[in-house]
N, C-alpha and C. Protein backbone atom coordinates (compact mmCIF):
# COMPACT_ATOMS: atom_id res chain seq x y z
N UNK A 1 -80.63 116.51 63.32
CA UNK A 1 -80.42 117.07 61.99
C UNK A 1 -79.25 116.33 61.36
N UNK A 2 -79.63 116.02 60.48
CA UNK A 2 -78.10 115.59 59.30
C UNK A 2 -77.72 116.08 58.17
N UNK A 3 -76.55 116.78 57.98
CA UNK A 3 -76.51 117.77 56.94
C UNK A 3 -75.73 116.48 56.02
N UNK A 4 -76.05 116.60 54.60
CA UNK A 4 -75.70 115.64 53.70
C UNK A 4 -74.85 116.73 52.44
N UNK A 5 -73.43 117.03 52.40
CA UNK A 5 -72.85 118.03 51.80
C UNK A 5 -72.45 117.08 50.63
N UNK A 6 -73.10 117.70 49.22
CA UNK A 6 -73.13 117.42 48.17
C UNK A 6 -72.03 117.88 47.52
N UNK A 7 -70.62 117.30 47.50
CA UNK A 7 -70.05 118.57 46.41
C UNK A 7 -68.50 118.03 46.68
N UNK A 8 -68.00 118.12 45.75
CA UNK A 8 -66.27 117.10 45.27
C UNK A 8 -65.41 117.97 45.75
N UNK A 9 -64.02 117.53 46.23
CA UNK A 9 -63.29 118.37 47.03
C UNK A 9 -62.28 118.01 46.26
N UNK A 10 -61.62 119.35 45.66
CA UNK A 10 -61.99 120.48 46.38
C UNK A 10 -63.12 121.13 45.43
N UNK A 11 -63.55 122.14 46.11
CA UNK A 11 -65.27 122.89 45.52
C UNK A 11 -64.31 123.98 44.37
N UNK A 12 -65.00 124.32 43.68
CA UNK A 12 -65.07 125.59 42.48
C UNK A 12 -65.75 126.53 42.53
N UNK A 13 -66.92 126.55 41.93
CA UNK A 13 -67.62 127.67 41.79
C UNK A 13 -68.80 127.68 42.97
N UNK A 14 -69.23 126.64 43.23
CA UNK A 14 -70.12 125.84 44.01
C UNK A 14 -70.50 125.14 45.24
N UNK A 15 -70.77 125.07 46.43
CA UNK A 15 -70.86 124.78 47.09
C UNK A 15 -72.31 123.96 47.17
N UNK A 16 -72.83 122.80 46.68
CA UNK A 16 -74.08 121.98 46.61
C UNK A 16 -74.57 121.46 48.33
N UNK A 17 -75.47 121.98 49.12
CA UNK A 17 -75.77 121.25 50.65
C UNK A 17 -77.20 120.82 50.32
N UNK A 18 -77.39 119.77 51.07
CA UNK A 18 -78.47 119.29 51.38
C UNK A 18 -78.68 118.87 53.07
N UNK A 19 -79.77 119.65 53.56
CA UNK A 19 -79.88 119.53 55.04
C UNK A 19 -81.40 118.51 54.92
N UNK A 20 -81.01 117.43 55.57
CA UNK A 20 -81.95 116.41 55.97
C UNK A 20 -82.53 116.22 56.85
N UNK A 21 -83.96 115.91 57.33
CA UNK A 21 -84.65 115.24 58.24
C UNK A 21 -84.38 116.58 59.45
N UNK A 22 -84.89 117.57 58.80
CA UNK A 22 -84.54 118.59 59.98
C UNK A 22 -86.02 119.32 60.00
N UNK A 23 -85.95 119.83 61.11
CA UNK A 23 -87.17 120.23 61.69
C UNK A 23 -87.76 121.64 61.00
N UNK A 24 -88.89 121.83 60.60
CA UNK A 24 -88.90 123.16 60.03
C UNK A 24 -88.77 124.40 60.81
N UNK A 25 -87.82 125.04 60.03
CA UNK A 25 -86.92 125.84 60.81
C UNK A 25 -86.19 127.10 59.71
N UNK A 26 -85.45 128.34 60.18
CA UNK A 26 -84.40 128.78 59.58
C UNK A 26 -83.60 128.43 60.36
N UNK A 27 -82.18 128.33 59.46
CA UNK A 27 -80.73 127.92 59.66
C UNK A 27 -79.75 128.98 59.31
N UNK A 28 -78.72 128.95 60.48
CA UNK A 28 -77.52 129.73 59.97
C UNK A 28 -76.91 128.76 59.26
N UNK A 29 -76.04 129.13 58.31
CA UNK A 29 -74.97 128.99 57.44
C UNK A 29 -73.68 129.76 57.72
N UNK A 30 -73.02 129.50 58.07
CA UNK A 30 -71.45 130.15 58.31
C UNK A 30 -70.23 129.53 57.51
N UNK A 31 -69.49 130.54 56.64
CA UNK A 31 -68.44 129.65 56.46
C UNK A 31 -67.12 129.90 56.72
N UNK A 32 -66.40 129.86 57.71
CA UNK A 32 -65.15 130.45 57.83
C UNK A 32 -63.61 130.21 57.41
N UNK A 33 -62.77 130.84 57.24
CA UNK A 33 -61.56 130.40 56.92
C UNK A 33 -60.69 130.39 57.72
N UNK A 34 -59.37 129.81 57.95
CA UNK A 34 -58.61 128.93 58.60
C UNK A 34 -58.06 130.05 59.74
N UNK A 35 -58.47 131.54 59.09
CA UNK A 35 -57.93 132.62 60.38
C UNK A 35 -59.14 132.69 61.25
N UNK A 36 -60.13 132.27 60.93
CA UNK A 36 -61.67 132.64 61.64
C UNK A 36 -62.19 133.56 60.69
N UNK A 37 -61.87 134.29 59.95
CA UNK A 37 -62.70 135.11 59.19
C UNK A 37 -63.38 134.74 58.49
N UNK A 38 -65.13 135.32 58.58
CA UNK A 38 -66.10 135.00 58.07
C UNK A 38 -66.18 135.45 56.60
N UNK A 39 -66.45 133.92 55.53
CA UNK A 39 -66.22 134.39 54.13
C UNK A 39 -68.17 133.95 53.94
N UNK A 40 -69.09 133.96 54.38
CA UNK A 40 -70.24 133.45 53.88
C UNK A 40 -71.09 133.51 55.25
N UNK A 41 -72.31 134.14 55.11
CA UNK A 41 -73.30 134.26 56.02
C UNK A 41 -74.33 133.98 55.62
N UNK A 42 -74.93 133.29 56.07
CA UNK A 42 -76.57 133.39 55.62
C UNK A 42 -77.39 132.53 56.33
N UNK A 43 -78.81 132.66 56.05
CA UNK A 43 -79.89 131.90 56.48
C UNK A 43 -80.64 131.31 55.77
N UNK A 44 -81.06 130.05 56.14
CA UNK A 44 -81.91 129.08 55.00
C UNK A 44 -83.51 128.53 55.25
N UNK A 45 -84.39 128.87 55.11
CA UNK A 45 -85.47 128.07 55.24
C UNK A 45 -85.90 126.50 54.97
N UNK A 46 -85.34 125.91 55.72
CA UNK A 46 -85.50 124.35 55.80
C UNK A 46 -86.69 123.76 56.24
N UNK A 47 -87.49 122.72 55.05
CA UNK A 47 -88.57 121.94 55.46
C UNK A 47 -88.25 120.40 55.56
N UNK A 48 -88.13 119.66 55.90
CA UNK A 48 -87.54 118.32 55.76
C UNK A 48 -85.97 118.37 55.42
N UNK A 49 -86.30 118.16 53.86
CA UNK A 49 -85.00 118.30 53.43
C UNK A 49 -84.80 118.71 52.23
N UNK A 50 -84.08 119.84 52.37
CA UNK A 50 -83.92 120.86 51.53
C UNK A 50 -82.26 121.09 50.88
N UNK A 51 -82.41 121.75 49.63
CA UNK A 51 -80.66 121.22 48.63
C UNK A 51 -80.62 122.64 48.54
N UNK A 52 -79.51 123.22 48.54
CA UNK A 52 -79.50 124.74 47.88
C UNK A 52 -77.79 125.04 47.48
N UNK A 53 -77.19 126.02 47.34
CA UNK A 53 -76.28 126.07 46.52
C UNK A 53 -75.54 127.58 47.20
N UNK A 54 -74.42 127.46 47.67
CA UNK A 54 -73.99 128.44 48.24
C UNK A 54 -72.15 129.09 47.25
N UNK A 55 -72.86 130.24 46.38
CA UNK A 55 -71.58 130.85 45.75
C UNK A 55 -70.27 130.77 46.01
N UNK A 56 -69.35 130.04 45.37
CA UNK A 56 -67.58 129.84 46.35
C UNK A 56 -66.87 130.28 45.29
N UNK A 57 -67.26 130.87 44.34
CA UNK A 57 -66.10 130.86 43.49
C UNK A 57 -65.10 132.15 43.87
N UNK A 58 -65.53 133.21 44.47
CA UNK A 58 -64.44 134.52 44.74
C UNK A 58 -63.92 133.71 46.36
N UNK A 59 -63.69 132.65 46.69
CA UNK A 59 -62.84 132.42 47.25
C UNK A 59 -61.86 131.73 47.03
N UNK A 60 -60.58 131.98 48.46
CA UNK A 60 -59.55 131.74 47.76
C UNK A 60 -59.28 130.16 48.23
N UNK A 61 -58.35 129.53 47.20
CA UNK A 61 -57.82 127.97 47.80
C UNK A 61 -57.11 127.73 49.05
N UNK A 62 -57.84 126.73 49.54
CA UNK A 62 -57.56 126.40 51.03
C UNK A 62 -58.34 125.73 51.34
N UNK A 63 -58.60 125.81 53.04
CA UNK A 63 -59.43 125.15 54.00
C UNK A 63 -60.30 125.98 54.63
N UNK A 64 -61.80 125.35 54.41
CA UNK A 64 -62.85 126.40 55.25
C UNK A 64 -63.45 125.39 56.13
N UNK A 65 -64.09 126.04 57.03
CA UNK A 65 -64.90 125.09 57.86
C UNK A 65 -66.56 125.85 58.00
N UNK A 66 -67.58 124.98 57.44
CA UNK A 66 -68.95 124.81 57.33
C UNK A 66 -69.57 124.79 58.70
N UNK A 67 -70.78 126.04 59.01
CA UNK A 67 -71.61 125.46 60.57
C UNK A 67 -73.01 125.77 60.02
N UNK A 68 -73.67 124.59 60.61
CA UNK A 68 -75.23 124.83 59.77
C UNK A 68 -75.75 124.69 61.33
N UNK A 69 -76.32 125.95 61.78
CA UNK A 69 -77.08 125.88 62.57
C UNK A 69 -78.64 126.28 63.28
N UNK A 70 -78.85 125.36 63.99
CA UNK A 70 -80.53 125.92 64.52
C UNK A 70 -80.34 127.25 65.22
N UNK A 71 -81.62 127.41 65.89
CA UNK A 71 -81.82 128.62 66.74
C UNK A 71 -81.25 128.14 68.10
N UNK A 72 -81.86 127.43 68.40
CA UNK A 72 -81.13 126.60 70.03
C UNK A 72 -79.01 126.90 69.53
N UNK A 73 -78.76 126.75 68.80
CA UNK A 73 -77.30 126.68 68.66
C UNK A 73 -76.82 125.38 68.45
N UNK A 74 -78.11 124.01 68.20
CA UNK A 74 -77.58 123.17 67.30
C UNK A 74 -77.08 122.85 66.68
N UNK A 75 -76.50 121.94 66.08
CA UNK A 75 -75.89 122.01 64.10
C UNK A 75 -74.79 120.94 63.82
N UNK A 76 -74.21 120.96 62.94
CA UNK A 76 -73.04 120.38 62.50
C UNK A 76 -71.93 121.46 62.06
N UNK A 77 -70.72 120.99 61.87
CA UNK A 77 -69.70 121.47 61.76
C UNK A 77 -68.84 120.26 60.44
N UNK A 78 -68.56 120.72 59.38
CA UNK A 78 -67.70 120.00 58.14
C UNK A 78 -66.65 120.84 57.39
N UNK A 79 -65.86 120.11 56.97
CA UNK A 79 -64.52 121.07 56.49
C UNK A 79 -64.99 120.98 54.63
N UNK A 80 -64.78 122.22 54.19
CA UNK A 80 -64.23 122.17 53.01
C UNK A 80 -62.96 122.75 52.17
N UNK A 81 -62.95 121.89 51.17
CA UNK A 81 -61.73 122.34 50.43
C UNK A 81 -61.39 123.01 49.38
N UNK A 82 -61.31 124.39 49.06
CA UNK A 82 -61.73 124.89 47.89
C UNK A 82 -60.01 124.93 47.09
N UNK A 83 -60.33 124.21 46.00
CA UNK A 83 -59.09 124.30 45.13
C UNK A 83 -59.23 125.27 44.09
């Protein structure tokens, strides 16, 4: 899987992902902040490769860290920066 994260740092209102060349599948989405606390949950229905758009604006500025994962517990892991 290769997650291809669309989106200028630091993020605003917006969070733009695109998950590539991935197997059809649902995906977790996690997004946590720098204490571990979970600010974003969800699941995505991915066919190839799929773009979708995850709400950031009621968070606060800092550092989060992104996990897009399979069912096996696959995935990637990317930092973002919300200013």
């Amino acid at each position: 899987m290769t997650l291809g994260c669309k989106f200028f740092h630091p993020v605003t209102d917006n969070i733009k992902l695109t998950i590539e060349n991935a197997k059809s599948d649902y995906y977790d989405i996690t997004i946590v902040n720098t204490l571990g606390v979970i600010v974003y949950s969800g699941k995505v229905e991915v066919s190839g490769t799929t773009t979708f758009s995850i709400p950031s604006g009621s968070f606060k500025s800092g550092l989060y860290v992104l996990r897009v994962t399979d069912k096996s517990g696959n995935g990637v892991v990317r930092k973002i920066v919300k200013g």
